[in-house]
C-alpha atoms as a PDB file:
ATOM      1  CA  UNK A   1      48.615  88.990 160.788  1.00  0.00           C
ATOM      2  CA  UNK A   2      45.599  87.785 158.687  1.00  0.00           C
ATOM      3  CA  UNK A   3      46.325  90.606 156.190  1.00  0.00           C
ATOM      4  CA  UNK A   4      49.658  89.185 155.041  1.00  0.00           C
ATOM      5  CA  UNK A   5      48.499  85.217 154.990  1.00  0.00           C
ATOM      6  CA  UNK A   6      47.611  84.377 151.525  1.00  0.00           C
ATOM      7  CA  UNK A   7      43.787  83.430 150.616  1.00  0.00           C
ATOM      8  CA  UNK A   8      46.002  80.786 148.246  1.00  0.00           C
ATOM      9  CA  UNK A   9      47.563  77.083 149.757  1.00  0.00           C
ATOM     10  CA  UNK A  10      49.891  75.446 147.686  1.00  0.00           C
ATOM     11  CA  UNK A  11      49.568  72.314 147.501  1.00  0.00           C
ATOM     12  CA  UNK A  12      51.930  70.212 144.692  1.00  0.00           C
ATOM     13  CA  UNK A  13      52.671  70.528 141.055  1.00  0.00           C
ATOM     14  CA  UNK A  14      53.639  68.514 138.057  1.00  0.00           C
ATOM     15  CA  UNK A  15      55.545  68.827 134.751  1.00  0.00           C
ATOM     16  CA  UNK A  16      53.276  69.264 132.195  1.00  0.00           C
ATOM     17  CA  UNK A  17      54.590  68.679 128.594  1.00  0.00           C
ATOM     18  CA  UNK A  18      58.255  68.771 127.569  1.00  0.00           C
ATOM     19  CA  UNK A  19      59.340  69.121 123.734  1.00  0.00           C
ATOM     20  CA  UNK A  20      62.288  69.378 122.978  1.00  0.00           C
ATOM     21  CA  UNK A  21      64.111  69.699 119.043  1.00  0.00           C
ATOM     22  CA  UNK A  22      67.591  70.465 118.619  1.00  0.00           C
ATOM     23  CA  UNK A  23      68.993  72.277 115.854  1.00  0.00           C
ATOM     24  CA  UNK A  24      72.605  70.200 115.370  1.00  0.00           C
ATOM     25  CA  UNK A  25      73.723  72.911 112.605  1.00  0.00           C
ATOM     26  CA  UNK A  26      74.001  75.471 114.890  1.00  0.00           C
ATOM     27  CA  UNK A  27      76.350  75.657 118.019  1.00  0.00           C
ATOM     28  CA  UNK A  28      74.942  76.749 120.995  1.00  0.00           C
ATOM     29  CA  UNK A  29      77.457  79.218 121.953  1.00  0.00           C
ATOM     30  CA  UNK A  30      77.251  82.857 123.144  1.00  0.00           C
ATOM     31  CA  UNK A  31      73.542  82.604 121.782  1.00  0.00           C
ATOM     32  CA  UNK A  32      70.751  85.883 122.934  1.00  0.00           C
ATOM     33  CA  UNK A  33      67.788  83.930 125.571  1.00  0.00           C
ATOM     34  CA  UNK A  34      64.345  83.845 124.049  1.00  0.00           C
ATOM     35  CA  UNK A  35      61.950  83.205 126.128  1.00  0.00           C
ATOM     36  CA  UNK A  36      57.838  83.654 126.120  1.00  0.00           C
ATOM     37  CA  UNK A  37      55.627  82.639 129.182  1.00  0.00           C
ATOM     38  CA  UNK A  38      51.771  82.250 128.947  1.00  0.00           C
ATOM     39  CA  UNK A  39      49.689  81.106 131.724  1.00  0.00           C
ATOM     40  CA  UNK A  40      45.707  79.312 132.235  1.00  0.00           C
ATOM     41  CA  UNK A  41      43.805  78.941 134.905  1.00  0.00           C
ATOM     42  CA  UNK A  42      41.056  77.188 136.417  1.00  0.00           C
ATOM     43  CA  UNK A  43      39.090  78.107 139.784  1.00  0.00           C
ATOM     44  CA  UNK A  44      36.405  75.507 140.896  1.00  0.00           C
ATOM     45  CA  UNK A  45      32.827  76.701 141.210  1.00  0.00           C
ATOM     46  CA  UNK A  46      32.913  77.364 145.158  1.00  0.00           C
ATOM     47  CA  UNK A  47      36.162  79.044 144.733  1.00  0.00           C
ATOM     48  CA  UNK A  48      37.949  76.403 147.171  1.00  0.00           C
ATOM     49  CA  UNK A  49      40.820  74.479 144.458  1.00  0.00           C
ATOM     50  CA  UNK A  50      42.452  75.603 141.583  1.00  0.00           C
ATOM     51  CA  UNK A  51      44.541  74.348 138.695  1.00  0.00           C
ATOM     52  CA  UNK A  52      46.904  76.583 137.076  1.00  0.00           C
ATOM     53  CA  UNK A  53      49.205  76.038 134.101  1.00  0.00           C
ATOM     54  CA  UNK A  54      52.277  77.953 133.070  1.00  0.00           C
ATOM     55  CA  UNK A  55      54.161  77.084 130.082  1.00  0.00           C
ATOM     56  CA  UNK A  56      57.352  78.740 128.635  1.00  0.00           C
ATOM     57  CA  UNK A  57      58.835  78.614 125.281  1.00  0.00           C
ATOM     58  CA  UNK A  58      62.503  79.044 124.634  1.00  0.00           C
ATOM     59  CA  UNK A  59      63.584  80.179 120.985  1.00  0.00           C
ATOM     60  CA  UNK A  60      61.082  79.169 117.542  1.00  0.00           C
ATOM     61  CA  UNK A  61      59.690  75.994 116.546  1.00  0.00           C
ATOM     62  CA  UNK A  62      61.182  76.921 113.252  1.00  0.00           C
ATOM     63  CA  UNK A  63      64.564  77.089 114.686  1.00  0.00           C
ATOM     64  CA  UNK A  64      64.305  80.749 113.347  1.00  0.00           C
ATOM     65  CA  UNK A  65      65.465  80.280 110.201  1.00  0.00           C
ATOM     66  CA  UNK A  66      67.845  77.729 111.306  1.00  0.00           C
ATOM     67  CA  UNK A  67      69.546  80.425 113.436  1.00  0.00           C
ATOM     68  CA  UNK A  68      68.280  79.041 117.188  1.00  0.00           C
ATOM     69  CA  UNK A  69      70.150  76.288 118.582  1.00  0.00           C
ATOM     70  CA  UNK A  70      67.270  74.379 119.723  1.00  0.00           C
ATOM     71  CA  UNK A  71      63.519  74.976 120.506  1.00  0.00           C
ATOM     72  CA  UNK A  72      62.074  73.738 123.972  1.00  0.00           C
ATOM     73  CA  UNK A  73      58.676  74.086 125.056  1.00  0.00           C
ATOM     74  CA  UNK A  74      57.440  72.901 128.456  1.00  0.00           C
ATOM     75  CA  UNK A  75      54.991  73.816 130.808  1.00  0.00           C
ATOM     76  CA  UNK A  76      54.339  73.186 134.590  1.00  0.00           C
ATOM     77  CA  UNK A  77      50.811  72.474 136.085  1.00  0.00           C
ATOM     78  CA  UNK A  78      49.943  73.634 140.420  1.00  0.00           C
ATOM     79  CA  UNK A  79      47.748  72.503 142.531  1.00  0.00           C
ATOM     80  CA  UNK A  80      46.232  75.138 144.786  1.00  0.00           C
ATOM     81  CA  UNK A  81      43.269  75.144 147.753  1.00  0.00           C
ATOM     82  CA  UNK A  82      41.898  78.533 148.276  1.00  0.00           C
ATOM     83  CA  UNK A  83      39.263  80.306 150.913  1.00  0.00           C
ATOM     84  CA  UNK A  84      36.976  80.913 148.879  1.00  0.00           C
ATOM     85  CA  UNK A  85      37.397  84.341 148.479  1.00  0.00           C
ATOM     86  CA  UNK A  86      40.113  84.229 145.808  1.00  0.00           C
ATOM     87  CA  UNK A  87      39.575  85.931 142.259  1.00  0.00           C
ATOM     88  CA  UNK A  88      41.599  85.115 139.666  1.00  0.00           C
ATOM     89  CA  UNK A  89      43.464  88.143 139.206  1.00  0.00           C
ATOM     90  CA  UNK A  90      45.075  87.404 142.680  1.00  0.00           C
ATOM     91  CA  UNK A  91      45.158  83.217 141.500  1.00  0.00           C
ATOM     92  CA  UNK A  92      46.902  84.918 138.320  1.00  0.00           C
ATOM     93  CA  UNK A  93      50.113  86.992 139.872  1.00  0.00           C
ATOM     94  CA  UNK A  94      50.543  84.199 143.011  1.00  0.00           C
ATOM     95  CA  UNK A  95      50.379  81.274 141.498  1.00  0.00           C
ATOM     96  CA  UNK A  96      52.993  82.367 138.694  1.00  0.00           C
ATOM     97  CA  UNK A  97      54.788  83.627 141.453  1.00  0.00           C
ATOM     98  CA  UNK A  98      54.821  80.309 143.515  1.00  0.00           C
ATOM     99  CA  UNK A  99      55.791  78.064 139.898  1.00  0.00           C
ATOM    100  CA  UNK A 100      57.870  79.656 137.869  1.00  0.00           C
ATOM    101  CA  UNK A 101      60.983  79.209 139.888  1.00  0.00           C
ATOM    102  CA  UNK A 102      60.349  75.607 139.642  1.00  0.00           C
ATOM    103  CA  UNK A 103      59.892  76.081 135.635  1.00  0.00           C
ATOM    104  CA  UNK A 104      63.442  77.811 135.805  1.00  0.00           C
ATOM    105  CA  UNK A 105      64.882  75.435 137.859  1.00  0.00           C
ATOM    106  CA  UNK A 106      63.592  72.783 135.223  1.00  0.00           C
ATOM    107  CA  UNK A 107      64.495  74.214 132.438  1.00  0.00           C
ATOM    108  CA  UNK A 108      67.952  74.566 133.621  1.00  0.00           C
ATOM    109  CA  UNK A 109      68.400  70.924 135.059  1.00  0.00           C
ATOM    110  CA  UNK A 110      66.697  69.811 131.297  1.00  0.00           C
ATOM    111  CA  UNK A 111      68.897  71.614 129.522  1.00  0.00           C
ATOM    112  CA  UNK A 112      71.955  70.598 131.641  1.00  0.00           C
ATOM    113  CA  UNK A 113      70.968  67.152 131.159  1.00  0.00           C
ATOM    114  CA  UNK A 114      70.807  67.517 127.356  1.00  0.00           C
ATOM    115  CA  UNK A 115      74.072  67.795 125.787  1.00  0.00           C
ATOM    116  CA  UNK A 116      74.212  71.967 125.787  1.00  0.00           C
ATOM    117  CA  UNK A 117      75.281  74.314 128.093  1.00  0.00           C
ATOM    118  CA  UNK A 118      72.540  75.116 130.962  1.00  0.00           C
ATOM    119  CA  UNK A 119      70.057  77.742 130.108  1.00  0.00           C
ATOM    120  CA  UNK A 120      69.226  79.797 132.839  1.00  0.00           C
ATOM    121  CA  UNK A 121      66.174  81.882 132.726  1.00  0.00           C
ATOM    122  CA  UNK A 122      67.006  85.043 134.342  1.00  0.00           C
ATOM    123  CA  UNK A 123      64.565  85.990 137.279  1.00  0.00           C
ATOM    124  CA  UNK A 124      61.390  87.637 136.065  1.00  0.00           C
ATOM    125  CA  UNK A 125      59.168  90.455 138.305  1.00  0.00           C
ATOM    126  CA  UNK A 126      55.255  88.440 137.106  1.00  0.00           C
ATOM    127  CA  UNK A 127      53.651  91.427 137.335  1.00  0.00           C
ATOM    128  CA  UNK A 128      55.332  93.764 135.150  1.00  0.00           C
ATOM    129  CA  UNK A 129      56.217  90.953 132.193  1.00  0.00           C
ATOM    130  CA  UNK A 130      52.310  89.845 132.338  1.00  0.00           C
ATOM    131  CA  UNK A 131      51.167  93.555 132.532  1.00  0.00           C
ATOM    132  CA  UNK A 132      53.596  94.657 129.726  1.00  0.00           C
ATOM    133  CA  UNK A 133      51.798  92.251 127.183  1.00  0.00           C
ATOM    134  CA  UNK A 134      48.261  91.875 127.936  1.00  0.00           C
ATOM    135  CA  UNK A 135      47.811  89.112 124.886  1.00  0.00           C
ATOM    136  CA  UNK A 136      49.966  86.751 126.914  1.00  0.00           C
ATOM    137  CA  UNK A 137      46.820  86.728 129.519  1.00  0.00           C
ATOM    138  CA  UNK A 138      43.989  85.900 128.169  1.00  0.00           C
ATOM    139  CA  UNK A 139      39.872  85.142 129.736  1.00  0.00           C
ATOM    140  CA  UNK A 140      37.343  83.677 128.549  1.00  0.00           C
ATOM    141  CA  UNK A 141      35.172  84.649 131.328  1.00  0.00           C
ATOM    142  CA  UNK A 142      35.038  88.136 130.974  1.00  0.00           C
ATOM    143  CA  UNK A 143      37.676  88.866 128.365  1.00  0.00           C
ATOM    144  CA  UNK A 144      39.548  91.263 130.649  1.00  0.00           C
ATOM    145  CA  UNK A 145      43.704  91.238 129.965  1.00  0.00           C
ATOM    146  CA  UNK A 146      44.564  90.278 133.637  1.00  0.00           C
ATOM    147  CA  UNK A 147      42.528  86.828 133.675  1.00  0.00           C
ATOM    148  CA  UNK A 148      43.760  83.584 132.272  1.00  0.00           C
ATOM    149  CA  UNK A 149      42.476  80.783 130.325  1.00  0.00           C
ATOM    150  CA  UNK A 150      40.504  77.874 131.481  1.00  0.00           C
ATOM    151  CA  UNK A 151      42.030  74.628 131.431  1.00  0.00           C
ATOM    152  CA  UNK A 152      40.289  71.766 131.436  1.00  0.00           C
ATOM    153  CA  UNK A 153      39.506  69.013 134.454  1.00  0.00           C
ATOM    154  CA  UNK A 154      42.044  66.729 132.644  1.00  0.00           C
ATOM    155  CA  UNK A 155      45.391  68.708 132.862  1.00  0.00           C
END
């Protein structure tokens, strides 16, 4: 049974930063999702908490030209306790796992809540969208693609 339990406890989490700019020219009707996620991480020194932040943008700051209905950026920060055996390549895939359904479910109540139709982001396999693009992962421990960004003690 000890092979399934996760080295990883969650413990809470907290909205981050919201920004949100709509575009009133454009109506947001029968408009194509885009959506970009990019993650950091922090593990303490004994390997026993972590932080981890993942943020999502949906359409361009720029409106695209005018063309995007609205541009919303927000991100979502976890709380974790560990064993002290976790590496951040497992801290990585679980705790995107464990938060972004409670980005999604954000995003859509947000959204709701502001005047447009609900935006919905569609269910996403972490793995294969993080493995797909190695840029949106980032280290700066040992600059591999599959280990995330340091955030700081004050996030």
């Amino acid at each position: 049974m000890t092979s399934v339990v996760s080295s990883l406890r969650f413990l809470n989490y907290s909205i981050g930063d919201v920004l949100f700019r709509r575009n009133y020219d454009v109506v947001p009707e029968n408009i194509e999702l885009e959506f970009e996620f990019s993650a950091h991480a922090q593990i303490s020194e004994d390997k026993t908490k972590a932080k981890f932040k993942l943020e999502c943008s949906l359409f361009n700051e720029d409106f695209n030209e005018g063309k995007d209905p609205f541009y919303l950026f927000c991100s979502i920060i976890g709380d974790f306790e560990c064993n002290g055996k976790l590496n951040v390549e497992d801290l990585q895939l679980n705790a995107m796992s464990i938060l972004l359904p409670y980005l999604r479910s954000f995003i859509t109540s947000f959204t709701s809540q502001s005047g447009i139709a609900p935006i919905i982001i569609p269910p996403i396999n972490v793995y294969n969208y993080f493995s797909i693009d190695p840029d949106h992962i980032e280290d700066q421990e040992n600059q591999s693609s599959h280990v995330i960004n340091d955030i700081t003690e004050s996030e």
